[in-house]
Protein backbone atom coordinates (compact mmCIF):
# COMPACT_ATOMS: atom_id res chain seq x y z
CA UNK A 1 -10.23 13.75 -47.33
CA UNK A 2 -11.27 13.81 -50.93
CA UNK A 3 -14.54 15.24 -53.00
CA UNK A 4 -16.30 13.36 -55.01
CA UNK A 5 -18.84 15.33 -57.00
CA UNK A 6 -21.56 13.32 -59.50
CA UNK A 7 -22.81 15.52 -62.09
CA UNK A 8 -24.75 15.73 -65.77
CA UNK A 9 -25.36 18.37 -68.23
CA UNK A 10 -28.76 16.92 -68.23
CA UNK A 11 -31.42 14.97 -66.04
CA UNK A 12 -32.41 11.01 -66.08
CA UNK A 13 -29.12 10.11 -67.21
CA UNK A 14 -28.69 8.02 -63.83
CA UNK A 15 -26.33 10.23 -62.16
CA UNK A 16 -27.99 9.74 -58.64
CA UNK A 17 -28.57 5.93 -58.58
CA UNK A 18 -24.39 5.80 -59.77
CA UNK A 19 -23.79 8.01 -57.52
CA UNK A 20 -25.67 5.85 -54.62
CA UNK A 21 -23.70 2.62 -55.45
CA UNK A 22 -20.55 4.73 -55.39
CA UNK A 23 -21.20 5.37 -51.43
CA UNK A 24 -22.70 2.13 -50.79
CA UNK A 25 -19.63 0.75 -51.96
CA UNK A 26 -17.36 2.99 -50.36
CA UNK A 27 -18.97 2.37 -47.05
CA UNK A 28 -19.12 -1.56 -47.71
CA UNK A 29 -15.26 -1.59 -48.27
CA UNK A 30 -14.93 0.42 -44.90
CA UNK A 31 -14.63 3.52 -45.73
CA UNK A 32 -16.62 6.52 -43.19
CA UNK A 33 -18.48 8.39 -46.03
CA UNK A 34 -20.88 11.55 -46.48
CA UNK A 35 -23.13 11.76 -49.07
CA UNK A 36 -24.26 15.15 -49.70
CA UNK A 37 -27.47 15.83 -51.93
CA UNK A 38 -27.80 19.13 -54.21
CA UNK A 39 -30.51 17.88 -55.84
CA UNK A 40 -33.68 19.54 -55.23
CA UNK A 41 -35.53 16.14 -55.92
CA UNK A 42 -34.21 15.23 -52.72
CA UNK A 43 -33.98 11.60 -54.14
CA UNK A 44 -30.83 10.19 -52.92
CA UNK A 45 -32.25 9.17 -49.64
CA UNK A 46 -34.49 7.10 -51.08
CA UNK A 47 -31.63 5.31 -53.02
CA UNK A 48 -29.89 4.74 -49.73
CA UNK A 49 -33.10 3.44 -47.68
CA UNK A 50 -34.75 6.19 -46.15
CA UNK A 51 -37.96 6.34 -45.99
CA UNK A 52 -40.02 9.16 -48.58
CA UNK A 53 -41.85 10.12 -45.53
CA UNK A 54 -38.44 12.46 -44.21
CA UNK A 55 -38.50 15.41 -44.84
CA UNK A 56 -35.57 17.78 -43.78
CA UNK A 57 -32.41 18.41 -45.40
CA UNK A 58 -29.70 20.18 -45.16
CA UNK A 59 -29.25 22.72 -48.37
CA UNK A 60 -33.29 23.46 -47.81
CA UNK A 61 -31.88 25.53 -44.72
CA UNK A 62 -28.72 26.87 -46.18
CA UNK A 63 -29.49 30.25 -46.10
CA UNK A 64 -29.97 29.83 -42.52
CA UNK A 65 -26.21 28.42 -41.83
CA UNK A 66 -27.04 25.07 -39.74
CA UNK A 67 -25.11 23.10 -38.63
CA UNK A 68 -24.65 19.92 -40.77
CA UNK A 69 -23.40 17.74 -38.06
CA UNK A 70 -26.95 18.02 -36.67
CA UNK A 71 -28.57 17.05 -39.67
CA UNK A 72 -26.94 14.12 -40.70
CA UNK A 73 -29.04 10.81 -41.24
CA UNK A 74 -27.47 7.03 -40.12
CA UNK A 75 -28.77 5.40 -43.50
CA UNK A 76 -29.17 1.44 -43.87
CA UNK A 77 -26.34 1.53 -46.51
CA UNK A 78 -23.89 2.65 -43.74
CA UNK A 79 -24.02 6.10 -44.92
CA UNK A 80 -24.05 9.31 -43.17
CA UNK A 81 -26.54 11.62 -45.65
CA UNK A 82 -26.90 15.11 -45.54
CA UNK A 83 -30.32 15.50 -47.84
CA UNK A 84 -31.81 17.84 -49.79
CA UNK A 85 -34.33 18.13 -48.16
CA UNK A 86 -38.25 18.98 -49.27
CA UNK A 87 -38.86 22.56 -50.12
CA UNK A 88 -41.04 24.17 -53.11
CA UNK A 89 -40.06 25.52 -55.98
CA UNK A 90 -39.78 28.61 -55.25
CA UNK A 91 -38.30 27.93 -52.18
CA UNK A 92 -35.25 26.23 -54.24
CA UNK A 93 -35.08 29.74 -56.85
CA UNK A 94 -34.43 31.78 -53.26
CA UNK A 95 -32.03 29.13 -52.73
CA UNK A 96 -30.33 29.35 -56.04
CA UNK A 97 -30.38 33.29 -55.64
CA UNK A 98 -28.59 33.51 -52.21
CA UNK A 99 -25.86 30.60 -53.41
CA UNK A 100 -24.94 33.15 -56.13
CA UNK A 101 -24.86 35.90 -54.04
CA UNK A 102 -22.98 33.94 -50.96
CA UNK A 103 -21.37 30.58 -52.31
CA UNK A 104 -19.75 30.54 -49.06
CA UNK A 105 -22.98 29.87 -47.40
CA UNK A 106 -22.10 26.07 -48.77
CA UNK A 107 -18.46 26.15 -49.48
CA UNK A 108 -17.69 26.71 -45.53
CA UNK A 109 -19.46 23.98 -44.26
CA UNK A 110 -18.30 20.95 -47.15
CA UNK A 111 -15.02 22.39 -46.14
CA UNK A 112 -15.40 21.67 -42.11
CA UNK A 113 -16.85 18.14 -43.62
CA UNK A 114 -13.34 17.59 -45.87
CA UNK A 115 -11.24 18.62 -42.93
CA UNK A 116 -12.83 15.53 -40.66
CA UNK A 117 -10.30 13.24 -40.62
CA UNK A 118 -10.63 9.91 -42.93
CA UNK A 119 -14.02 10.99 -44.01
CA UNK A 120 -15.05 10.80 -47.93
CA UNK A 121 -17.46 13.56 -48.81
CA UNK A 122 -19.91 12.31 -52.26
CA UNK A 123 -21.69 14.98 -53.68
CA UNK A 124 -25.13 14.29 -56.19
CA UNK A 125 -25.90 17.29 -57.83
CA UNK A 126 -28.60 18.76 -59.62
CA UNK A 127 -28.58 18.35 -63.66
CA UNK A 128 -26.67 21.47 -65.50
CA UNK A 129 -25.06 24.30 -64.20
CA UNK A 130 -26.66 25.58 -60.88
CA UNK A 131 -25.39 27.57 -57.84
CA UNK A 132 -24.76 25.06 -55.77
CA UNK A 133 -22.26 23.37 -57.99
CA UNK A 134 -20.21 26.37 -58.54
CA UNK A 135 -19.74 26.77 -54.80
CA UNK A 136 -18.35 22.89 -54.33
CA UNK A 137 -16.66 22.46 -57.67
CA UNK A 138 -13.63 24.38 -56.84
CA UNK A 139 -13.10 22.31 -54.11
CA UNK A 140 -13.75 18.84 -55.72
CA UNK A 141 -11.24 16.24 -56.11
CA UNK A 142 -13.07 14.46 -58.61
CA UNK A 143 -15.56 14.90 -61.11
CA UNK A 144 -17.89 12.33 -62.23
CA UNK A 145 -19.41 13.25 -65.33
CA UNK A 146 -22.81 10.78 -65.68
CA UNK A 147 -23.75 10.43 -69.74
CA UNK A 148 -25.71 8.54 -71.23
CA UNK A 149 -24.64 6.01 -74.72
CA UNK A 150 -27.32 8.49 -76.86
CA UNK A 151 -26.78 10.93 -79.44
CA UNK A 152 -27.45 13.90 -77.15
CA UNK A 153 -24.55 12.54 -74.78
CA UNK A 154 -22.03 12.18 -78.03
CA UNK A 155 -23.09 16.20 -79.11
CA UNK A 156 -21.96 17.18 -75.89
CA UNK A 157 -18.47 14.90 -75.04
CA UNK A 158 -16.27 17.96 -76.71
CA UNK A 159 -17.54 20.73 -74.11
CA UNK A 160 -17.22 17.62 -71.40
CA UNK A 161 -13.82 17.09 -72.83
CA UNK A 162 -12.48 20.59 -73.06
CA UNK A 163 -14.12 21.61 -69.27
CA UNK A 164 -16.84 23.94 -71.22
CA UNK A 165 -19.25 22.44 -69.38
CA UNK A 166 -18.50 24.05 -67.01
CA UNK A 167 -18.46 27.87 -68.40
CA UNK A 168 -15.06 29.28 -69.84
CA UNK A 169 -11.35 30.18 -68.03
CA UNK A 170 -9.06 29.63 -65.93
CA UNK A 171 -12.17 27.31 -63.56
CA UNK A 172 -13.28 25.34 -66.71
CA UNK A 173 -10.12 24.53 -67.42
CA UNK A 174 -9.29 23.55 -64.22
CA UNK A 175 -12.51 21.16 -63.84
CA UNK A 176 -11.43 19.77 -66.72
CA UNK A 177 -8.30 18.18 -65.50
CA UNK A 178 -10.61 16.94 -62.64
CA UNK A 179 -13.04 15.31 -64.47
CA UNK A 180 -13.66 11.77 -65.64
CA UNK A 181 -17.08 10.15 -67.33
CA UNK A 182 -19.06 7.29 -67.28
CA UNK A 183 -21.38 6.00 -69.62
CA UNK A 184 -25.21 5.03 -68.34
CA UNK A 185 -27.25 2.05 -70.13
CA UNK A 186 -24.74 1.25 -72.92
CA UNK A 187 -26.36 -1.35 -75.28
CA UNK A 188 -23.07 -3.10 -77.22
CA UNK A 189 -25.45 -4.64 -79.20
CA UNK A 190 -27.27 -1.41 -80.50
CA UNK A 191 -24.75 0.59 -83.52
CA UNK A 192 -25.32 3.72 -81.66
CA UNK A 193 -24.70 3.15 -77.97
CA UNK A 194 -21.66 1.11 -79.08
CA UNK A 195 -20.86 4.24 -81.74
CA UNK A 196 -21.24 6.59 -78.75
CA UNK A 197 -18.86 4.21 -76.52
CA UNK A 198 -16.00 4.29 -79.59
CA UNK A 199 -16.38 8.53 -79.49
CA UNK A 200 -16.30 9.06 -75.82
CA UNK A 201 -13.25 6.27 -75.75
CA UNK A 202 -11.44 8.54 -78.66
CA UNK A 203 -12.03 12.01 -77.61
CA UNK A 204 -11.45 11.36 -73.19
CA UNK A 205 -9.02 8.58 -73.24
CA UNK A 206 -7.85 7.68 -69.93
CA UNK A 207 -10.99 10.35 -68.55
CA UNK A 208 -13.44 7.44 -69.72
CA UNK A 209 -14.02 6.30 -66.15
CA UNK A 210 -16.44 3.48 -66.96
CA UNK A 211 -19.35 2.38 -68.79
CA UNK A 212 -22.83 0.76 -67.34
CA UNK A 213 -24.60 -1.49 -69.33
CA UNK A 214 -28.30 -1.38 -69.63
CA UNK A 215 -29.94 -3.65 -67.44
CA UNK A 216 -33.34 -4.60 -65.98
CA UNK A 217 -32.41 -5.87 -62.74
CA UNK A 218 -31.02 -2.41 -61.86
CA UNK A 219 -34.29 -0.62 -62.49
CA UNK A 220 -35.86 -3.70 -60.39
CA UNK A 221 -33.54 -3.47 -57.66
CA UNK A 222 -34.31 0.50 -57.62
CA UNK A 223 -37.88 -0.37 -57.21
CA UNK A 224 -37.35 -2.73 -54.54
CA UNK A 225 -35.19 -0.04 -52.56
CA UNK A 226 -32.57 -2.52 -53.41
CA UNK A 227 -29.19 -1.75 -54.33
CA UNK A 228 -26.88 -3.85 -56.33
CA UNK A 229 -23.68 -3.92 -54.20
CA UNK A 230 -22.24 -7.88 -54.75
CA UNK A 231 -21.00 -7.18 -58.24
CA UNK A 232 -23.66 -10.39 -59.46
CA UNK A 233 -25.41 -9.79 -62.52
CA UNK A 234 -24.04 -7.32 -65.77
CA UNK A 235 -24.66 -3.64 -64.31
CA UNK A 236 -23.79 -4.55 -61.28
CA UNK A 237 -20.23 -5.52 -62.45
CA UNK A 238 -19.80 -2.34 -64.35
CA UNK A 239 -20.76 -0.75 -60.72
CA UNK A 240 -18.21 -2.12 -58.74
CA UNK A 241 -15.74 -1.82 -61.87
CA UNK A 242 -16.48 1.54 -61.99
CA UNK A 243 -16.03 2.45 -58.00
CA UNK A 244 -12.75 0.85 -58.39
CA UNK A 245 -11.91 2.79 -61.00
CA UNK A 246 -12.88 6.03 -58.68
CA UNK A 247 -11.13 4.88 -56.01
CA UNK A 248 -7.94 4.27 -58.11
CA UNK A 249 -8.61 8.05 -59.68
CA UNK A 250 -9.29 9.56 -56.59
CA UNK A 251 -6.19 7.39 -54.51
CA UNK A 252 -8.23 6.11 -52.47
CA UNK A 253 -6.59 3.78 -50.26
CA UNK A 254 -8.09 0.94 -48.27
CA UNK A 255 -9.20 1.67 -44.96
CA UNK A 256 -6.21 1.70 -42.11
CA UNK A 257 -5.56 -1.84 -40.99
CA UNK A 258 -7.64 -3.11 -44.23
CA UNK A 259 -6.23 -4.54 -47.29
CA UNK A 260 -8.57 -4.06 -50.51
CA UNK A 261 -10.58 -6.90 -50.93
CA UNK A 262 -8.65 -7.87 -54.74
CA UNK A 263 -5.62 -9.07 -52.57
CA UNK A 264 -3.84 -10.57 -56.04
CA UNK A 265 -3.74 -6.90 -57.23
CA UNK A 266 -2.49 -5.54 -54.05
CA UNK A 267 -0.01 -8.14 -54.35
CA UNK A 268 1.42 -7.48 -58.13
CA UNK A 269 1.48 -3.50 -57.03
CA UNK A 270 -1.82 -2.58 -58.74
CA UNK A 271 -3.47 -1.61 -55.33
């Protein structure tokens, strides 16, 4: 089953609350999903419901080879998460070091997790380029690039474009062909976020995966441990427009037995 990996050249662009709606959603519609966290700020599960008092994780132990059927968590979202878990600082740079130096230590197990029948692995990863990232990108179906409608996102769209975001050759190219974007807290009424929104339209095309309009009720929801999954209100209809757009990207079909929910667009062939 496919890879889904959520990503950003940079940090508090909303990657990881996307990237928890994405699975929510998933799981809602009835698919099994995984979400995997390569985030050392270990925030995801608090996105999906778990409480801040767990503690373990999954790529905290990496370098000891668990096994990640053990240390799966049954999430109120109706997701299975594999977190971060809570380590130091220095504890993640030892990390880092023995991902470079073994990759496989990670890309062994996410492959046993893609080989379980009609299971969707969702990856949140850690701002820029780390280790971790280099070891699951290869194997990543899709690539969900999380920007923000600012001028820093607009400076960077031609390396996001071209794949050298991701480094140079034959791989960057390669992730480029992979990856799609969406734009975090667009304002259409502000020149620049709508600016940024004409650029990113322009230079990705049909790779412009969606765009998520700035709205309070989303940071209020967050706050509440609350997550926006009924498609009411302006960001939350950007959400769900934006998971169908993944699922569409990433041919995602409905469930087995299920029909998708927009039963008028399964019906004139666009599901």
């Amino acid at each position: 089953m496919p890879l889904l990996l959520f990503t950003s050249p940079k940090g508090g662009v909303g990657k990881t609350t996307l990237a928890a709606h994405t699975v929510a959603i998933l799981a809602k519609r009835g698919h099994r999903v995984l979400a995997l966290d390569l985030d050392p700020q270990n925030a995801l599960r608090l996105h999906l419901g778990v409480s801040i008092r767990e503690e373990a994780g999954f790529l905290g132990v990496i370098d000891h080879r668990p096994d990640w059927r053990g240390l799966t968590i049954d999430t109120p979202a109706g997701v299975r998460l594999l977190p971060f878990g809570s380590v130091e600082p220095r504890r993640t740079l030892q990390l880092g070091m023995a991902l470079l130096d073994a990759p496989e230590l990670l890309a062994a197990p996410v492959r046993d997790m893609l080989a379980e029948p009609s299971l969707i692995v969702v990856v949140d990863s850690a701002p820029g380029p780390s280790a971790a990232v280099s070891a699951v990108a290869p194997l990543a179906d899709l690539v969900v690039v999380v920007l923000l409608a600012d001028a820093g996102s607009a400076s960077l769209m031609p390396q996001v474009a071209s794949g050298r975001v991701y480094g140079r050759g034959t791989l960057a190219g390669r992730m480029a062909d992979r990856t799609a974007v969406v734009l975090n807290q667009v304002e259409l009424d502000g020149p620049l976020s709508a600016a940024v929104l004409e650029s990113a339209a322009a230079a990705l095309g049909s790779r412009l995966l969606g765009a998520v309009c700035r709205d309070e009720a989303l940071a209020e929801a967050l706050a509440n441990r609350h997550l926006l999954l009924d498609g009411s209100g302006a960001a939350a209809e950007d959400i769900v427009l934006m998971v169908d757009a993944i699922q569409t990207r990433a041919k995602l079909a409905p469930p087995s037995g299920r029909r998708s929910s927009f039963s008028a667009l399964a019906d004139w062939g666009l599901r």
